[in-house]
PDB file of N, CA and C in Angstrom:
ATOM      1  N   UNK A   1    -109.743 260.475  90.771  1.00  0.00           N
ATOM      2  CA  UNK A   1    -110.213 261.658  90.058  1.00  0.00           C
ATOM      3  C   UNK A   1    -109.397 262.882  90.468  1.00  0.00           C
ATOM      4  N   UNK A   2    -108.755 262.993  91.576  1.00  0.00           N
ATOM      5  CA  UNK A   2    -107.921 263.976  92.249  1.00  0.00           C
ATOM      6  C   UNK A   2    -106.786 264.083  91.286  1.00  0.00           C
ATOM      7  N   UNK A   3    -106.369 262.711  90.952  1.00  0.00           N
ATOM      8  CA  UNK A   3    -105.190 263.162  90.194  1.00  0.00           C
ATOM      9  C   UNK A   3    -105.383 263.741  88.668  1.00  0.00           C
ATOM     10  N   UNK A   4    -106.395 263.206  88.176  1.00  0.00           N
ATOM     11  CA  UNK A   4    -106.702 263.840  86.998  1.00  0.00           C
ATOM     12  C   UNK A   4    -106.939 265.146  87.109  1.00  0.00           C
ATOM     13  N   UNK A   5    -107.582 265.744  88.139  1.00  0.00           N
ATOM     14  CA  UNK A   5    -107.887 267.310  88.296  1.00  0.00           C
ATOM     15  C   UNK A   5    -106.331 267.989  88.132  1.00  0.00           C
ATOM     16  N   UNK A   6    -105.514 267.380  89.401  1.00  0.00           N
ATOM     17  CA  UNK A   6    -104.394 267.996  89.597  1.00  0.00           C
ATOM     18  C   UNK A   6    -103.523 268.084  88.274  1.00  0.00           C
ATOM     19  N   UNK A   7    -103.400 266.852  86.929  1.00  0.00           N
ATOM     20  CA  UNK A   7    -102.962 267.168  85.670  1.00  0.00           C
ATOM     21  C   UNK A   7    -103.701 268.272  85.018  1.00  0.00           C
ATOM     22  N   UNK A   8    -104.590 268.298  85.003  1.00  0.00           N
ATOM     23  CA  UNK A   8    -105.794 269.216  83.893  1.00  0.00           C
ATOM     24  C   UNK A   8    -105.239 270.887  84.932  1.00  0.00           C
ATOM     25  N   UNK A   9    -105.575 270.804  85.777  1.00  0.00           N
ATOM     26  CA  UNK A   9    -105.536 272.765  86.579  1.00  0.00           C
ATOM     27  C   UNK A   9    -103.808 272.553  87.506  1.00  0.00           C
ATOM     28  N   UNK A  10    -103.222 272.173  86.472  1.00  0.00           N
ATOM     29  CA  UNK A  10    -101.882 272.268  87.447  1.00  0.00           C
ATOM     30  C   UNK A  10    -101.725 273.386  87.624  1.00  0.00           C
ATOM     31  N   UNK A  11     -99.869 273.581  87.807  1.00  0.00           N
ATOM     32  CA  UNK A  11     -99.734 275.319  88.207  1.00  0.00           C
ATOM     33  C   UNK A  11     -99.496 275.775  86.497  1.00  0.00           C
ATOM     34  N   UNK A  12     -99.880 277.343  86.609  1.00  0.00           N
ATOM     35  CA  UNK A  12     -99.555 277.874  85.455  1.00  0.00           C
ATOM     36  C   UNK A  12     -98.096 277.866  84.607  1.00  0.00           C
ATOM     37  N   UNK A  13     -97.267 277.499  85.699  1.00  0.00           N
ATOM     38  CA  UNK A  13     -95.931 277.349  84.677  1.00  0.00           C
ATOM     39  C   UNK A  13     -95.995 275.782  83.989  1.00  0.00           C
ATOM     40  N   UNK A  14     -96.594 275.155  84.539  1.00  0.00           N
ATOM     41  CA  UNK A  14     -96.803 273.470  83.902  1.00  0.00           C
ATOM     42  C   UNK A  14     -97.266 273.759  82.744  1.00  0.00           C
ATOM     43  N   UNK A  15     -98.655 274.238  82.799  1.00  0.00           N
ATOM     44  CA  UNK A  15     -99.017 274.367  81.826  1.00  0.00           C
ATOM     45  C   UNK A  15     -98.655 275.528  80.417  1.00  0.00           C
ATOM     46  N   UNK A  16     -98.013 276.624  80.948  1.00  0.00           N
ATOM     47  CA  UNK A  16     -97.259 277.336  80.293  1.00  0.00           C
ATOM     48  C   UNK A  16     -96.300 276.290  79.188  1.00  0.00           C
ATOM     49  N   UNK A  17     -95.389 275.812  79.470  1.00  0.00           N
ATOM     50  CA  UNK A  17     -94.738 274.393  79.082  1.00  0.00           C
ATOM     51  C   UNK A  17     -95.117 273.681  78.714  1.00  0.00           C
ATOM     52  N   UNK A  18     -96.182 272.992  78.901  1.00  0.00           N
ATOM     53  CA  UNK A  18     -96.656 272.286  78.023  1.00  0.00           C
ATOM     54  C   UNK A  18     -97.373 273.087  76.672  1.00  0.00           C
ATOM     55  N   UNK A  19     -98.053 274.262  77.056  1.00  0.00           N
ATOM     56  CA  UNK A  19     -98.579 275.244  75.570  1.00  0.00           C
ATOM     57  C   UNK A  19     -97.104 275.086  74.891  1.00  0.00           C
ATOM     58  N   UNK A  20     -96.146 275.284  75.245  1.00  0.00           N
ATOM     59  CA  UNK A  20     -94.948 276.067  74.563  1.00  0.00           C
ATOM     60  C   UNK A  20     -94.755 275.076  73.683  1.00  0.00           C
ATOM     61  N   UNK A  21     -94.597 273.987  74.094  1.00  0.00           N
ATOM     62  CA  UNK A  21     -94.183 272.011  73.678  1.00  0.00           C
ATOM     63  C   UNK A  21     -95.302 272.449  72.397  1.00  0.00           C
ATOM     64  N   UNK A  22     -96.394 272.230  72.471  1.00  0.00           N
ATOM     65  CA  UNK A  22     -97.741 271.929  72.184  1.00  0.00           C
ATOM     66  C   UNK A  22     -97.243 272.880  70.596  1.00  0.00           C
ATOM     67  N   UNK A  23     -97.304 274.238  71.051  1.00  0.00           N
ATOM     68  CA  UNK A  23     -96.979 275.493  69.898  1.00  0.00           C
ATOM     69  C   UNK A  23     -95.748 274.954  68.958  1.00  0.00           C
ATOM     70  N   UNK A  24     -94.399 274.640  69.648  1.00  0.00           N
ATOM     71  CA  UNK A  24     -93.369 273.891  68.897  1.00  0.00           C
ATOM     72  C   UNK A  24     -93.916 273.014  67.803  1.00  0.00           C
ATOM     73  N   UNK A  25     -94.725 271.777  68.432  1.00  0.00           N
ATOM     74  CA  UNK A  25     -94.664 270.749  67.664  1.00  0.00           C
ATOM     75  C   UNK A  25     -95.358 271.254  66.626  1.00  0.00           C
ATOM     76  N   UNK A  26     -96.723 271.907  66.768  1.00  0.00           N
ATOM     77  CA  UNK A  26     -97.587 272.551  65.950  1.00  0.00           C
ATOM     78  C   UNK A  26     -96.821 273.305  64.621  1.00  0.00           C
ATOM     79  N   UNK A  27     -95.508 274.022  64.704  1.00  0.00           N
ATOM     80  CA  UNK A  27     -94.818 274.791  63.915  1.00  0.00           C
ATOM     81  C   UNK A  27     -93.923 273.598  63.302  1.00  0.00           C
ATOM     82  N   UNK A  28     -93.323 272.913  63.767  1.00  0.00           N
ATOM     83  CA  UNK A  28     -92.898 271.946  63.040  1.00  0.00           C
ATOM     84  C   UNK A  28     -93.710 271.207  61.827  1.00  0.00           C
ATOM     85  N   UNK A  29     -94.708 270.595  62.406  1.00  0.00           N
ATOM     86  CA  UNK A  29     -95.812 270.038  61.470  1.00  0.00           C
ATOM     87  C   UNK A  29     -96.314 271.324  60.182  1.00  0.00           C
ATOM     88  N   UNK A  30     -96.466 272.340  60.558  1.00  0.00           N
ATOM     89  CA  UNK A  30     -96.919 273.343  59.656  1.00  0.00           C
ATOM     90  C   UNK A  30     -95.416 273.827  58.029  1.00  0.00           C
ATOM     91  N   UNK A  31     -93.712 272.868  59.304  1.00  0.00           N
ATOM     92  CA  UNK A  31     -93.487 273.294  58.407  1.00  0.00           C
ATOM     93  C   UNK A  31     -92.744 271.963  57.356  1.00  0.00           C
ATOM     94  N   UNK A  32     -93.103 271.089  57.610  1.00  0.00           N
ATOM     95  CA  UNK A  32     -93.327 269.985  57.003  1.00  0.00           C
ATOM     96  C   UNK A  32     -94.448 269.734  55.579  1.00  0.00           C
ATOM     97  N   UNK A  33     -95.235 270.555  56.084  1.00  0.00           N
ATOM     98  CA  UNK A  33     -96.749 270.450  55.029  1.00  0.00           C
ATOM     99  C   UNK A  33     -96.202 271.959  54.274  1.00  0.00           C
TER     100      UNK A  33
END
């Protein structure tokens, strides 16, 4: 369960990066449709 915590509340630049990934793909798909 430790490690799952440590994915979910990593450090803020992890997750910064992954939003960014996340926002990309999101704009791609939006510009497909």
């Amino acid at each position: 369960m430790d490690n799952m915590e440590a994915a979910l509340y990593g450090s803020a630049e992890t997750r910064q990066i992954c939003f960014a990934k996340l926002m990309d793909t999101w704009s791609r798909c939006e510009e497909i449709i």
